[in-house]
Every structure is written in structure tokens, then in C-alpha cells.
N, C-alpha and C. Protein backbone atom coordinates (compact mmCIF):
# COMPACT_ATOMS: atom_id res chain seq x y z
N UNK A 1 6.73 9.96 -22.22
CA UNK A 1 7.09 10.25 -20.84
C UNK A 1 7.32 11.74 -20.67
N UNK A 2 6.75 12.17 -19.38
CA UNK A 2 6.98 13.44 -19.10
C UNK A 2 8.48 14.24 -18.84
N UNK A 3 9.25 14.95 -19.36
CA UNK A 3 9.91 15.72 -18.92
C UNK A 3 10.08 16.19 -17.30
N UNK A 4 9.45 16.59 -16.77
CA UNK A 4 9.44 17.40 -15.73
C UNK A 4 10.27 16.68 -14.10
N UNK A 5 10.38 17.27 -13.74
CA UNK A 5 11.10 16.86 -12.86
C UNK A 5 10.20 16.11 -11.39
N UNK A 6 10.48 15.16 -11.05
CA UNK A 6 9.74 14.51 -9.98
C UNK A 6 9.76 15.44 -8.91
N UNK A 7 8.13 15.37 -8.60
CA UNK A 7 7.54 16.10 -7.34
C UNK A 7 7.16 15.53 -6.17
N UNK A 8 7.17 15.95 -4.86
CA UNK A 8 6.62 15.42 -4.01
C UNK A 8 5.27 15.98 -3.52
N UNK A 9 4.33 14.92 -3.44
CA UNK A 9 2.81 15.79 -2.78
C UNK A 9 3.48 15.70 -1.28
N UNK A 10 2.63 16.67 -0.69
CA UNK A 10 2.50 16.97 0.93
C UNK A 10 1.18 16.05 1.24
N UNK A 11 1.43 15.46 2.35
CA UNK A 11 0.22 14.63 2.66
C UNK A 11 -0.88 14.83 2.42
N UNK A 12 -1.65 15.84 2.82
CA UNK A 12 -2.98 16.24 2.34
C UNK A 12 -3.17 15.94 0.96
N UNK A 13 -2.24 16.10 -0.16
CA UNK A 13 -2.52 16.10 -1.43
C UNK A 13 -2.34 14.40 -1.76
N UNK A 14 -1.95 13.57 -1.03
CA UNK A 14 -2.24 12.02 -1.14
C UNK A 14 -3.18 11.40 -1.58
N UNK A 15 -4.52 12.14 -0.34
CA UNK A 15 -5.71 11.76 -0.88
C UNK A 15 -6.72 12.18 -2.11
N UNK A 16 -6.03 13.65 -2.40
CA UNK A 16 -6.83 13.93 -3.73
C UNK A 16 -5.80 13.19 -5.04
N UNK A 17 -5.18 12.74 -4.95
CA UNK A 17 -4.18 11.78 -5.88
C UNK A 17 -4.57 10.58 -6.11
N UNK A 18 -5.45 10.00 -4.49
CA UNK A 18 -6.02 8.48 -5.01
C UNK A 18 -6.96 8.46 -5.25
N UNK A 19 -8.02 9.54 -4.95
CA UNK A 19 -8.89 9.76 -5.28
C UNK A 19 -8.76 9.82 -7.26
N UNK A 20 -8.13 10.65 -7.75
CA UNK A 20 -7.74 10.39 -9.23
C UNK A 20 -7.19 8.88 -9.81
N UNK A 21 -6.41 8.46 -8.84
CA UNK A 21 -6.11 7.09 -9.04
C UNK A 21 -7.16 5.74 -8.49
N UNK A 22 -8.24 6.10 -8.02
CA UNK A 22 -9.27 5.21 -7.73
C UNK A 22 -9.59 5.51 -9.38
N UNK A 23 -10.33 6.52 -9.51
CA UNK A 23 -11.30 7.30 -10.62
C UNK A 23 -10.67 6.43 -12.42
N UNK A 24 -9.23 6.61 -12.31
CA UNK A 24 -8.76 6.02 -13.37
C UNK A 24 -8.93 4.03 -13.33
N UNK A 25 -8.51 3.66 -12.24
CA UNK A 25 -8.39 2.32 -12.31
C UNK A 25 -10.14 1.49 -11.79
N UNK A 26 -10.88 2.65 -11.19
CA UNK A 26 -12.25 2.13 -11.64
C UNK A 26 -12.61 0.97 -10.22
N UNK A 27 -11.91 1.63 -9.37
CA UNK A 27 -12.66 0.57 -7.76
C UNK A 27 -12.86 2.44 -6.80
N UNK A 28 -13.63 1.90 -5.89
CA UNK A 28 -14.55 2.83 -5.06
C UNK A 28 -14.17 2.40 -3.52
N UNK A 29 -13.41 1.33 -3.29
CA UNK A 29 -12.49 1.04 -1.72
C UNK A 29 -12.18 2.26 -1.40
N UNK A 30 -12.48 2.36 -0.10
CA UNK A 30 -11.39 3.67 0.83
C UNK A 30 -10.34 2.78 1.24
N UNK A 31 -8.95 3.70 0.93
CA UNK A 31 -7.69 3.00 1.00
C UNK A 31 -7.46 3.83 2.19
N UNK A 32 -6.59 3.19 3.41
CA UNK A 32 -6.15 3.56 4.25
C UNK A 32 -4.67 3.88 4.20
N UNK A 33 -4.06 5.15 3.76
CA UNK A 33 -3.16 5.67 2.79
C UNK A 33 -1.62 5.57 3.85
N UNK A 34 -2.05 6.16 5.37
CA UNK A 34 -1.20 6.03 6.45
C UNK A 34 -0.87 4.37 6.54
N UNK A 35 -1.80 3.56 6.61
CA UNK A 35 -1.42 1.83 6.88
C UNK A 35 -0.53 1.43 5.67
N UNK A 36 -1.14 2.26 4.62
CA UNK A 36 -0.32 1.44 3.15
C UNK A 36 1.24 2.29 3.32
N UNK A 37 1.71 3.42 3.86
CA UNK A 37 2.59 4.15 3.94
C UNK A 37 3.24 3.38 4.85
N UNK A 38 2.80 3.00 5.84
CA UNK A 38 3.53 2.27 7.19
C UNK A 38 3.99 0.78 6.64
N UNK A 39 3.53 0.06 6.03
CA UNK A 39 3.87 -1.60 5.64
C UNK A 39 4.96 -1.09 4.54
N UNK A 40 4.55 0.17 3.73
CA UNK A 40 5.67 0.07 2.48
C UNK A 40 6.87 0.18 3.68
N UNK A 41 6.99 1.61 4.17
CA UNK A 41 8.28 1.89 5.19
C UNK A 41 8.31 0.79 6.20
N UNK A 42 7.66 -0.21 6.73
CA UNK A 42 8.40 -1.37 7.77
C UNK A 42 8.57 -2.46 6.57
N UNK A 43 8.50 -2.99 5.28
CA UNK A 43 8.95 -3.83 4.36
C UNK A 43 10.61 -3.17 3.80
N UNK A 44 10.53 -1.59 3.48
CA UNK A 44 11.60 -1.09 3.07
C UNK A 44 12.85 -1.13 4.01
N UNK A 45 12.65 -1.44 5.22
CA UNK A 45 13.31 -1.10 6.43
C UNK A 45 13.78 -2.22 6.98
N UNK A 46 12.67 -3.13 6.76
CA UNK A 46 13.22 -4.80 7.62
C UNK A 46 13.46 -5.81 6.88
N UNK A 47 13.10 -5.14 5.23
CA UNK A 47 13.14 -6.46 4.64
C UNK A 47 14.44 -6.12 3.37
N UNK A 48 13.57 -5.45 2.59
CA UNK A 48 14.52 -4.53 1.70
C UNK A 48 14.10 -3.43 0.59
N UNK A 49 14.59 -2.12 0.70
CA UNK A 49 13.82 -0.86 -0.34
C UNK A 49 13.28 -1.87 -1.33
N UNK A 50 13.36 -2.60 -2.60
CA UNK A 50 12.94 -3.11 -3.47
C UNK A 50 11.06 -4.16 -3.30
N UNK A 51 11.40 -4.61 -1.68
CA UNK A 51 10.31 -5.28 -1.44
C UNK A 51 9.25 -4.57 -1.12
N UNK A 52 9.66 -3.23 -0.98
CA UNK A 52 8.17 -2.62 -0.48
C UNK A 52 7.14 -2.35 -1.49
N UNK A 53 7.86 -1.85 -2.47
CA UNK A 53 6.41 -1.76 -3.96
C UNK A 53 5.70 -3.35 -4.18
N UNK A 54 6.76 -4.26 -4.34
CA UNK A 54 6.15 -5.99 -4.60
C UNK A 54 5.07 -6.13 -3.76
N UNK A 55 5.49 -6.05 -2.34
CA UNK A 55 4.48 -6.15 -1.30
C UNK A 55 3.29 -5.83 -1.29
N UNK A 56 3.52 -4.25 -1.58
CA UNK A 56 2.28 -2.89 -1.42
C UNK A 56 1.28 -3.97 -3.09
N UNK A 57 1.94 -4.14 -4.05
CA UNK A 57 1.68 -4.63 -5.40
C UNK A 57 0.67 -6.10 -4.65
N UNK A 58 1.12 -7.03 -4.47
CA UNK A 58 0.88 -8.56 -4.04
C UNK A 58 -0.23 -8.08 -3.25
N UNK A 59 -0.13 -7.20 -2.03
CA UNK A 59 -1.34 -6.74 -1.02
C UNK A 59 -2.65 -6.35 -1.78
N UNK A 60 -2.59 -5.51 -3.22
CA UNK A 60 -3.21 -4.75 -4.21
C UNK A 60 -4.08 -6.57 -4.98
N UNK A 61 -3.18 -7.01 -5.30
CA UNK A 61 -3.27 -8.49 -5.66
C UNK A 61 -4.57 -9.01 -4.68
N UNK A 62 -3.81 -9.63 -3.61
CA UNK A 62 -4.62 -10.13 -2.72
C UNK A 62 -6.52 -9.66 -2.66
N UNK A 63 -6.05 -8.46 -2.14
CA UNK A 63 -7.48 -7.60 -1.40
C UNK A 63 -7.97 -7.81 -3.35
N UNK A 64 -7.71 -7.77 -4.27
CA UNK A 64 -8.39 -7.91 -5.60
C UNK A 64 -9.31 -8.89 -5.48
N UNK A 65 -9.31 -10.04 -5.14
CA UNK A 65 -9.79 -11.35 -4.46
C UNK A 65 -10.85 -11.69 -4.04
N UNK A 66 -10.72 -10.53 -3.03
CA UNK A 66 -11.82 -10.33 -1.94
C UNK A 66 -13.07 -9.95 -2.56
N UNK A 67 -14.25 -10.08 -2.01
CA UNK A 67 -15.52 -9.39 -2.19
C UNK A 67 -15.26 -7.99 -1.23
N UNK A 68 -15.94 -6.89 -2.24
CA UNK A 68 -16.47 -5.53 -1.07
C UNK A 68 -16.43 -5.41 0.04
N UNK A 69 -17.19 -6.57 0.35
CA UNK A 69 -17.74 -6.58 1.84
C UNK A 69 -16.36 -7.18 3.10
N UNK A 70 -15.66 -7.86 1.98
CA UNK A 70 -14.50 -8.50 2.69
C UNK A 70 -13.23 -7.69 2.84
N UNK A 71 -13.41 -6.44 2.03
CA UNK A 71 -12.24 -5.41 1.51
C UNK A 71 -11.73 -5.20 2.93
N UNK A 72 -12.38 -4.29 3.74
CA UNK A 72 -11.42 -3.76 5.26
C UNK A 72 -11.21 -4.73 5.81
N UNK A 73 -11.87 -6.10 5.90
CA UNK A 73 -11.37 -7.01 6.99
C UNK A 73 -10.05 -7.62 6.72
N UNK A 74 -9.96 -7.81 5.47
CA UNK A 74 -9.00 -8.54 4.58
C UNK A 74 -7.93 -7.63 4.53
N UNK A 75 -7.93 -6.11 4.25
CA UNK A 75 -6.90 -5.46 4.14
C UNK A 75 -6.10 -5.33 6.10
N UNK A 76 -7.29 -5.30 6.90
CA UNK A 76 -6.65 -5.51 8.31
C UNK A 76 -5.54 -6.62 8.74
N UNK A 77 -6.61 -7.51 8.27
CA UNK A 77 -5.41 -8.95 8.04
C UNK A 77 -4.06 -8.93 7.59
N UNK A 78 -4.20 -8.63 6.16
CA UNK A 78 -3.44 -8.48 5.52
C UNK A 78 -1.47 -7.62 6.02
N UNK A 79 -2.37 -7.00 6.08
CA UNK A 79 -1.63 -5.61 6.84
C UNK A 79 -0.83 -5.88 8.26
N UNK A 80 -1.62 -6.65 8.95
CA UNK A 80 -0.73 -7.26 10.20
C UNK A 80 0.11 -8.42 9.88
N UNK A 81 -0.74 -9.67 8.89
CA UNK A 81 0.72 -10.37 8.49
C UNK A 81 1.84 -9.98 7.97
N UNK A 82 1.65 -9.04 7.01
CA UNK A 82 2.89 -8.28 6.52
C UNK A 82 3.49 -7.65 7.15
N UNK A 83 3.29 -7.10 8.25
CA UNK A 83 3.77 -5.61 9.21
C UNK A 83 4.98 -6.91 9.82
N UNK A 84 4.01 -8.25 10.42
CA UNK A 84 4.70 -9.14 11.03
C UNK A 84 5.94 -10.05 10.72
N UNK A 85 5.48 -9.88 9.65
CA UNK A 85 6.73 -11.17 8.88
C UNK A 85 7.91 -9.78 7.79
N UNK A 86 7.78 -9.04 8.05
CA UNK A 86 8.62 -8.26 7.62
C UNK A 86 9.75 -7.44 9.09
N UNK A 87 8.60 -7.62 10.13
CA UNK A 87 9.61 -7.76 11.58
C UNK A 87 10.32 -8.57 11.39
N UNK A 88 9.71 -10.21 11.35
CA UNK A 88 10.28 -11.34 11.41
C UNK A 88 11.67 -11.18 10.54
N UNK A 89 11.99 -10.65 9.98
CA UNK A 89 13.35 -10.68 8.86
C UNK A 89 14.31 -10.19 9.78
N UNK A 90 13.86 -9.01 10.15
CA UNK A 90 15.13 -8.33 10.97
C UNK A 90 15.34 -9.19 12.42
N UNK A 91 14.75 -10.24 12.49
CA UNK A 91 15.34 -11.04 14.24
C UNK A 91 16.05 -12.45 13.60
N UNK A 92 17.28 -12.75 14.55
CA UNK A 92 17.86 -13.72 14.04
C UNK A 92 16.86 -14.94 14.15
């Protein structure tokens, strides 16, 4: 493990990061980095900090599943049930 002290990228540097993290884990999907940022922060927020990696993880899961061709439709889907049922927590 590295020493160094945890850094933060500035947005722009997001995409040259998954771009390295596509490259290592070996899929060629364009990830929609703002949608995956928005479900982690409305899961962290309505549901609980701990659920948002599981989620973002299970979503990673899911869209695995899919065929290519099914990747954006499935991650659209995806993305609104979760956005939804992670509202759903915060209403009595």
C-alpha cells in the first residue's frame, strides 16, 4: 500500500482516471461519470453513506449482465430505479 496521502481529482481529471480504469479492468462502455456521481450522492443522502459504494458496486454487477448493445439502456433503467427507491427511503 501506498504511503501518500489521499488526493482529490478535479472533475476533468475523472475521465482520464476511468479511462485508466476501463484500460485495467478490460470493458470499452462509456460510463456516464455525472449519473454514477448523482445515484452514489442521492443513495449516500437518502439511504445511507455506506450504501452508496454497494449500490454503485450491485449497479457495476447488474449492467455486467447485460449485452453491449443493452449497456445504455440498462444503465438508464437502472439508474432511475435506484435514484427512485433511494427517494423512497427518505418518505414515511
Amino acid at each position: 500500500m501506498s504511503q501518500k496521502q489521499p488526493g482529490h481529482l478535479p472533475p476533468e481529471a475523472l475521465e482520464d482516471w476511468m479511462a485508466k480504469v476501463s484500460d485495467l479492468l478490460g470493458f470499452e462502455e462509456d460510463i456516464d461519470i455525472s449519473a454514477v456521481l448523482d445515484l452514489t450522492r442521492d443513495v449516500a443522502h437518502d439511504v445511507a453513506r455506506p450504501a452508496a459504494p454497494l449500490t454503485t458496486f450491485a449497479l457495476g454487477l447488474a449492467l455486467g449482465r447485460k449485452s453491449p448493445e443493452e449497456f445504455e439502456t440498462g444503465f438508464r433503467d437502472y439508474h432511475e430505479q435506484l435514484t427512485r427507491l433511494a427517494e423512497e427511503q427518505d418518505s414515511p
